[in-house]
PDB file of N, CA and C in Angstrom:
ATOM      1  N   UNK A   1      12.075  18.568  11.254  1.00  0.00           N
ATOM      2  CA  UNK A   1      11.596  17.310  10.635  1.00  0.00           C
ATOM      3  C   UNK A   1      12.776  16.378  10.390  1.00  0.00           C
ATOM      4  N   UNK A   2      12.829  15.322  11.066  1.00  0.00           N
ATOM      5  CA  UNK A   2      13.717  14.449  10.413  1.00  0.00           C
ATOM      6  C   UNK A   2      13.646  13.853   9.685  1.00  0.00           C
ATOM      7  N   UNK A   3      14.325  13.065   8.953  1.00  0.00           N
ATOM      8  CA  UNK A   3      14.872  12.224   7.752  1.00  0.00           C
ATOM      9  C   UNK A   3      13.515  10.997   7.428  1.00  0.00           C
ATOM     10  N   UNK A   4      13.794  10.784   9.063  1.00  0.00           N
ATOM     11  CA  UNK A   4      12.879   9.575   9.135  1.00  0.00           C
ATOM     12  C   UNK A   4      11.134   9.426   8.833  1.00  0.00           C
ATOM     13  N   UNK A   5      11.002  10.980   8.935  1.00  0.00           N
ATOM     14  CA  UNK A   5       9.576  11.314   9.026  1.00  0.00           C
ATOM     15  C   UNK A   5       9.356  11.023   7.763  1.00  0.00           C
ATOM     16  N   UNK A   6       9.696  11.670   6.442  1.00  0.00           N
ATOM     17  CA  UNK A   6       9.614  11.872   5.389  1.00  0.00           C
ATOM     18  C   UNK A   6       9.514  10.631   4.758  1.00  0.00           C
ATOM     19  N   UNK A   7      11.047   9.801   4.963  1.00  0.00           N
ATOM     20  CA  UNK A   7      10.748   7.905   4.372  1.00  0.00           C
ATOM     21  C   UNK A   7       9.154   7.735   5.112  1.00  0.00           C
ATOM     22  N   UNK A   8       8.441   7.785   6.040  1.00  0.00           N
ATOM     23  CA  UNK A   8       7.335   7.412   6.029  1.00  0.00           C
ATOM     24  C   UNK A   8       6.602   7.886   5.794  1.00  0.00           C
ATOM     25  N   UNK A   9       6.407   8.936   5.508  1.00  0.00           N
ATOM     26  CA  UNK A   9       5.211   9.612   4.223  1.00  0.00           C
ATOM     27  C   UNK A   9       5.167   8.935   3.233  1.00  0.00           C
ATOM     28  N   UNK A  10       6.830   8.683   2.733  1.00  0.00           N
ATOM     29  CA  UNK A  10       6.607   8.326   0.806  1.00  0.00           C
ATOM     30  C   UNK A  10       6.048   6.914   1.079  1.00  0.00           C
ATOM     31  N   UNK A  11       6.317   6.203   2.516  1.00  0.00           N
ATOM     32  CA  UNK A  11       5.843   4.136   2.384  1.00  0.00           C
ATOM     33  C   UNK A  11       4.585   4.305   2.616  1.00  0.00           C
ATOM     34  N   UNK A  12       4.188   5.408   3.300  1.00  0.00           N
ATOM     35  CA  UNK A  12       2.303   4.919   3.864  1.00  0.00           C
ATOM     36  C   UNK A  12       1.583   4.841   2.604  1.00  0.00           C
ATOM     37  N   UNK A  13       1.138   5.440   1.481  1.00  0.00           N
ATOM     38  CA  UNK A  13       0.842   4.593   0.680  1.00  0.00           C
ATOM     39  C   UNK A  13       0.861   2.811   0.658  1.00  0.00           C
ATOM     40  N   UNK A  14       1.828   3.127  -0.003  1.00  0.00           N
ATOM     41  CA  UNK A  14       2.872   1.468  -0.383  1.00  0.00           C
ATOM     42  C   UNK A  14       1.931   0.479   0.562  1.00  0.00           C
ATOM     43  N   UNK A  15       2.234   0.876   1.781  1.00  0.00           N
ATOM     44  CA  UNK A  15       2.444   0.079   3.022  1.00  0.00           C
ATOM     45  C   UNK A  15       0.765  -0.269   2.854  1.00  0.00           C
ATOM     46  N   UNK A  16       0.185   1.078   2.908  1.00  0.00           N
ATOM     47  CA  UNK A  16      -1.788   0.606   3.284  1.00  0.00           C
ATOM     48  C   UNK A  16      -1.788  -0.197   1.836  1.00  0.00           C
ATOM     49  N   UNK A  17      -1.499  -0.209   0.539  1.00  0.00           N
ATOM     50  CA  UNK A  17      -1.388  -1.134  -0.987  1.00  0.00           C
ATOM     51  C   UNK A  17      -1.288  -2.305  -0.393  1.00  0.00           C
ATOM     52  N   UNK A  18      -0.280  -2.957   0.360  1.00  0.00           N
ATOM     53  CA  UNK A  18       0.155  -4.111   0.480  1.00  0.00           C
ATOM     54  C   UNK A  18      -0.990  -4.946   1.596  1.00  0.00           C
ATOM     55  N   UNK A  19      -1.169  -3.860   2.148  1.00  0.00           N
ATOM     56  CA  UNK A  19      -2.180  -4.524   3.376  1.00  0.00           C
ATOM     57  C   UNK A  19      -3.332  -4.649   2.768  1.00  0.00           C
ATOM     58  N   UNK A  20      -3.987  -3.805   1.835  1.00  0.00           N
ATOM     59  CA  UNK A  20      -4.668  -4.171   0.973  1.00  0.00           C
ATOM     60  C   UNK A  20      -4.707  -5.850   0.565  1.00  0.00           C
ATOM     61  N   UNK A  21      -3.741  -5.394  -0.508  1.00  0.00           N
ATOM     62  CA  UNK A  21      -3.760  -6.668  -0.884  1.00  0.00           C
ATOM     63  C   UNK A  21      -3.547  -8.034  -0.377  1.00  0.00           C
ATOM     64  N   UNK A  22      -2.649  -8.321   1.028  1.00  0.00           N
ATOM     65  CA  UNK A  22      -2.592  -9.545   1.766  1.00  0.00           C
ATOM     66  C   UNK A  22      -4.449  -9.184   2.168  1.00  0.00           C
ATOM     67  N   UNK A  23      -5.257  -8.333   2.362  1.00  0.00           N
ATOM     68  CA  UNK A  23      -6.346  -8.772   2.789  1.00  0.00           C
ATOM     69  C   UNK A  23      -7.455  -9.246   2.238  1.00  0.00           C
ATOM     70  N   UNK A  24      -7.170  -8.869   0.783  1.00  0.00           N
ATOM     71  CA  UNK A  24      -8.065  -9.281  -0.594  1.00  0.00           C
ATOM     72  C   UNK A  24      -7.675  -9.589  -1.526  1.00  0.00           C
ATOM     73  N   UNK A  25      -7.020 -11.377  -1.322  1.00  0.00           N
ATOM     74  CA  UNK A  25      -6.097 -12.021  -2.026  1.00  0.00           C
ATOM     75  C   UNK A  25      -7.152 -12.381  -3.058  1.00  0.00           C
ATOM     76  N   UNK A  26      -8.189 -12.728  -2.822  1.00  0.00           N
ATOM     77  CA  UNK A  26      -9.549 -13.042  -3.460  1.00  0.00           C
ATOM     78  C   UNK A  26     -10.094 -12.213  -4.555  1.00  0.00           C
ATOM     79  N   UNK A  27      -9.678 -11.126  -4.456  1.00  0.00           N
ATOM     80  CA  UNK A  27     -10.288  -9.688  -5.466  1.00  0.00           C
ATOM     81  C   UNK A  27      -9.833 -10.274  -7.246  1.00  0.00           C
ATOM     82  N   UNK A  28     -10.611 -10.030  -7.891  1.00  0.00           N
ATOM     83  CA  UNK A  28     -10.770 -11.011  -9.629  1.00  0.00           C
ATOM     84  C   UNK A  28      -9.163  -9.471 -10.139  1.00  0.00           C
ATOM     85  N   UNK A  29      -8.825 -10.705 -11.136  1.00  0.00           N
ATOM     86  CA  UNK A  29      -7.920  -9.510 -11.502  1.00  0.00           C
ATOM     87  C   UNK A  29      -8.207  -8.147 -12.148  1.00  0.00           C
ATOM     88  N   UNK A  30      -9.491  -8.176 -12.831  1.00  0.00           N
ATOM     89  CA  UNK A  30      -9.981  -6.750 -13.198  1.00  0.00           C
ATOM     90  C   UNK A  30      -9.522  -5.591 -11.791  1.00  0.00           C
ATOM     91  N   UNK A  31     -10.367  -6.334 -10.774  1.00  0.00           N
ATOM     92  CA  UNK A  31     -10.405  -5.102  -9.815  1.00  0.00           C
ATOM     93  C   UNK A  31      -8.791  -5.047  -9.411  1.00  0.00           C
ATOM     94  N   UNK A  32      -7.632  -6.031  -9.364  1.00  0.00           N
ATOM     95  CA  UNK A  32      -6.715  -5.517  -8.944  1.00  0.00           C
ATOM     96  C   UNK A  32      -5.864  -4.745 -10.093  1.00  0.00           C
ATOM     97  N   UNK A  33      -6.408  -4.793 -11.379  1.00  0.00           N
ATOM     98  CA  UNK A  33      -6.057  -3.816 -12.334  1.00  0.00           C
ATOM     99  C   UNK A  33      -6.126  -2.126 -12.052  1.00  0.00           C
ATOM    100  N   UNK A  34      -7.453  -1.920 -11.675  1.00  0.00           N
ATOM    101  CA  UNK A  34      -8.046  -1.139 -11.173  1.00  0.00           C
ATOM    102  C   UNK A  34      -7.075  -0.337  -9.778  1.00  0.00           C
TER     103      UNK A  34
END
């Protein structure tokens, strides 16, 4: 396993969060509390 594998385990989270959110800039702030 390299080094590299691992940094992208810990971002895929992160990464699908962000895409999330550029895609549901619209979402009320309750739900982005949530």
């Amino acid at each position: 396993m390299e080094p590299g594998d691992d940094h992208e385990i810990e971002c895929g989270p992160d990464e699908e969060l962000k895409l999330v959110f550029i895609k549901t800039p619209y979402l009320p702030d309750d739900k982005v509390d949530l």
